[in-house]
Protein backbone atom coordinates (compact mmCIF):
# COMPACT_ATOMS: atom_id res chain seq x y z
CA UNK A 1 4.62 16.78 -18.28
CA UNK A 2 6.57 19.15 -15.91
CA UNK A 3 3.52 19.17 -12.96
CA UNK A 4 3.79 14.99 -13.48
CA UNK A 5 7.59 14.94 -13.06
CA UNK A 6 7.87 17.59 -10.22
CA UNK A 7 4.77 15.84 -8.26
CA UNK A 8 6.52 12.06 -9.20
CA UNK A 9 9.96 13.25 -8.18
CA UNK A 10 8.00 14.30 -4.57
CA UNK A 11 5.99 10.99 -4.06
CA UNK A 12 9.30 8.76 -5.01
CA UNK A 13 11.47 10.33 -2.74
CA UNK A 14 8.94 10.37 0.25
CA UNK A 15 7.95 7.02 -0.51
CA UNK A 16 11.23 5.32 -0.79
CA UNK A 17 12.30 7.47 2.19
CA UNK A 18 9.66 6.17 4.42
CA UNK A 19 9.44 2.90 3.48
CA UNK A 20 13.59 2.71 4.38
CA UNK A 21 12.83 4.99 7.40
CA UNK A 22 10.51 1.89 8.86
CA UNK A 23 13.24 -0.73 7.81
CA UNK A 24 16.53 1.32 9.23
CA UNK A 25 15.04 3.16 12.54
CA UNK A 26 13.87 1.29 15.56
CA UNK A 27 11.57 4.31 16.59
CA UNK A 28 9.96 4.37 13.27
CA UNK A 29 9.63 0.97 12.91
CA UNK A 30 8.18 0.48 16.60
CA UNK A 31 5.64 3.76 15.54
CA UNK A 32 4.74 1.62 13.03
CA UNK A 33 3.79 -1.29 14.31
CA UNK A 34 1.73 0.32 17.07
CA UNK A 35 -0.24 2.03 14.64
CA UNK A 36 -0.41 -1.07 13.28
CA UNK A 37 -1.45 -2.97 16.38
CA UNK A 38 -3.68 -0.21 17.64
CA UNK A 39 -5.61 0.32 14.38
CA UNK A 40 -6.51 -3.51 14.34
CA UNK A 41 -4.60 -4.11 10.56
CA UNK A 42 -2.38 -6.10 11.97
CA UNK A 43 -4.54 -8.75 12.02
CA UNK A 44 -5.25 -8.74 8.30
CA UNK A 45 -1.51 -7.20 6.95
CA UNK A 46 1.48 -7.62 8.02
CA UNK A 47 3.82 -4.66 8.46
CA UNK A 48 6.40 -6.30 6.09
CA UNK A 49 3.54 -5.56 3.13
CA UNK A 50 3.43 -1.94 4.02
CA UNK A 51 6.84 -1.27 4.19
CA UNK A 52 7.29 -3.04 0.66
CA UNK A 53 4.72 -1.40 -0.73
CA UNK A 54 5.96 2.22 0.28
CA UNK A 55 10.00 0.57 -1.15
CA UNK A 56 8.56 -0.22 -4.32
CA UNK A 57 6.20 2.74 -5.04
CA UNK A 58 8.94 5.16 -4.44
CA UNK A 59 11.81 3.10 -6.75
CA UNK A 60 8.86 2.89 -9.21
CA UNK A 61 8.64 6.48 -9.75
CA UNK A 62 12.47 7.10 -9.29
CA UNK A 63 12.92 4.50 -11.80
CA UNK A 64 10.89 6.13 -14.43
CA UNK A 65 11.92 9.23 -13.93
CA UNK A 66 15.57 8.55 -14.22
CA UNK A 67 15.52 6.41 -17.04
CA UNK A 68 12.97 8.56 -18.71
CA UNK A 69 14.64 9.55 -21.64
CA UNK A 70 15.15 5.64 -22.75
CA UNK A 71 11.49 5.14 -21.88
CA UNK A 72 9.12 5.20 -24.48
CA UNK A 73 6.28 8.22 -23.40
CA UNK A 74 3.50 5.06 -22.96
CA UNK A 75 5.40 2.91 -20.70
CA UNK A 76 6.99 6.35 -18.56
CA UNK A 77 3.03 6.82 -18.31
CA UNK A 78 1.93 3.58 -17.56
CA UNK A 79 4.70 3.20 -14.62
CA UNK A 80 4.03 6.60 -13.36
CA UNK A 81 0.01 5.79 -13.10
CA UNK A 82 0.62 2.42 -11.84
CA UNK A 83 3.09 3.81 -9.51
CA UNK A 84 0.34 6.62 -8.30
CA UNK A 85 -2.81 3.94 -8.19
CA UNK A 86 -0.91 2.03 -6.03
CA UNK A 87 -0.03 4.63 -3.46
CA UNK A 88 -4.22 5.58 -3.29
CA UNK A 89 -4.76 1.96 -0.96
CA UNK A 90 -1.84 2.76 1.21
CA UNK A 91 -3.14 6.24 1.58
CA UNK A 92 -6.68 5.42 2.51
CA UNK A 93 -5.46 2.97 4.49
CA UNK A 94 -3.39 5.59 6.54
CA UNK A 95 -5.97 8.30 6.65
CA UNK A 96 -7.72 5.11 8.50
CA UNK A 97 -5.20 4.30 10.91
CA UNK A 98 -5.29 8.62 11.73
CA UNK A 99 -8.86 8.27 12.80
CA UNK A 100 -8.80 5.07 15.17
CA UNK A 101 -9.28 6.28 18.08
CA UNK A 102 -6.98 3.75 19.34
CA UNK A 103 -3.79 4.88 17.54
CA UNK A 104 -2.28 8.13 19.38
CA UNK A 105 -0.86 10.71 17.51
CA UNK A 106 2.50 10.22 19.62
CA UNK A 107 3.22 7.45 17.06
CA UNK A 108 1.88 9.20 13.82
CA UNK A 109 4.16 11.80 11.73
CA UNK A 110 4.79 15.06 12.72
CA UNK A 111 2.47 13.94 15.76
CA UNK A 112 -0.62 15.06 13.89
CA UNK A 113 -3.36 13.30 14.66
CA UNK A 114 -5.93 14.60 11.48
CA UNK A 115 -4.77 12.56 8.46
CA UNK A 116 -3.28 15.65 7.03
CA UNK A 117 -0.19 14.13 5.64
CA UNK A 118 -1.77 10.86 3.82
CA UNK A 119 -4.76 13.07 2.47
CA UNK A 120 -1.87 15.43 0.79
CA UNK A 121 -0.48 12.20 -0.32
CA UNK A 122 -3.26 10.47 -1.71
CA UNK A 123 -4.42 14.53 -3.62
CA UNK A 124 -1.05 14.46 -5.10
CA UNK A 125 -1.14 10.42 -6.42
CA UNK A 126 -4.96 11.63 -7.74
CA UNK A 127 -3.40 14.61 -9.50
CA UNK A 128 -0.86 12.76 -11.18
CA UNK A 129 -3.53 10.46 -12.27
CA UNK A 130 -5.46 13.05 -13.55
CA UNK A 131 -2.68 14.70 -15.43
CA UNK A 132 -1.67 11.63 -17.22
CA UNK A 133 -5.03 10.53 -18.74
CA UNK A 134 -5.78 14.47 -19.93
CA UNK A 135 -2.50 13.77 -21.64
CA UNK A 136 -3.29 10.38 -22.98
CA UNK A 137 -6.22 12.11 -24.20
CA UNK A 138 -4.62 15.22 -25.52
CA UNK A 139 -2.01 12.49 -28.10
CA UNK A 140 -4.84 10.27 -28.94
């Protein structure tokens, strides 16, 4: 339970960070939206969707994990895997976005252009995953 609530507490904060980040910061947002532009998604999602989704991933996990102790252990579970399945599209979609040749790594973070940062991302959401159904099966 300790590895799910130390990698949770990680991907919340991150995700909730970034996803206000893009909202707050003109730079940000503008990186965004040519990586958005450049990687031809804009077309087929708006940047509003990926910004929302990044808010509500990270308040998902914060929300379990503070109110964990009134949570029964099945629904802290269930919000914490629904919470890390939903991060693995937004990942995959960014480890895209990395490899368009288009998109240059002056607008992606850190100004790396290998997807190193969604790839930790997306090991981390898998991990929790992982975790959570060797403990469903470890109760059952």
């Amino acid at each position: 339970m300790k590895v799910i609530k130390l990698i949770s507490w990680f991907l919340g904060i991150a995700m909730l960070m970034f996803g206000i980040l893009k909202v707050l910061s003109p730079t940000i947002n503008g990186w965004f939206a040519v990586q958005m532009k450049n990687s031809g998604l804009a077309a087929y999602i708006p940047m509003w969707v990926g910004i929302a989704g990044e808010i509500m991933v990270g308040s998902a996990f914060i929300f379990c994990l503070v109110t964990d102790k009134n949570l029964a252990k099945k629904k802290f579970r269930l919000g914490i895997l629904l919470a890390s399945a939903a991060i693995i599209p937004m990942m995959l979609t960014a480890i895209y976005v990395h490899l368009q040749p288009n998109v240059p790594a002056a607008v992606l973070p850190l100004k790396i252009k290998p997807p190193f940062i969604p790839a930790v991302f997306l090991l981390l959401a898998l991990t929790n995953i992982y975790w959570i159904q060797r403990q469903i099966k470890d109760t059952d």
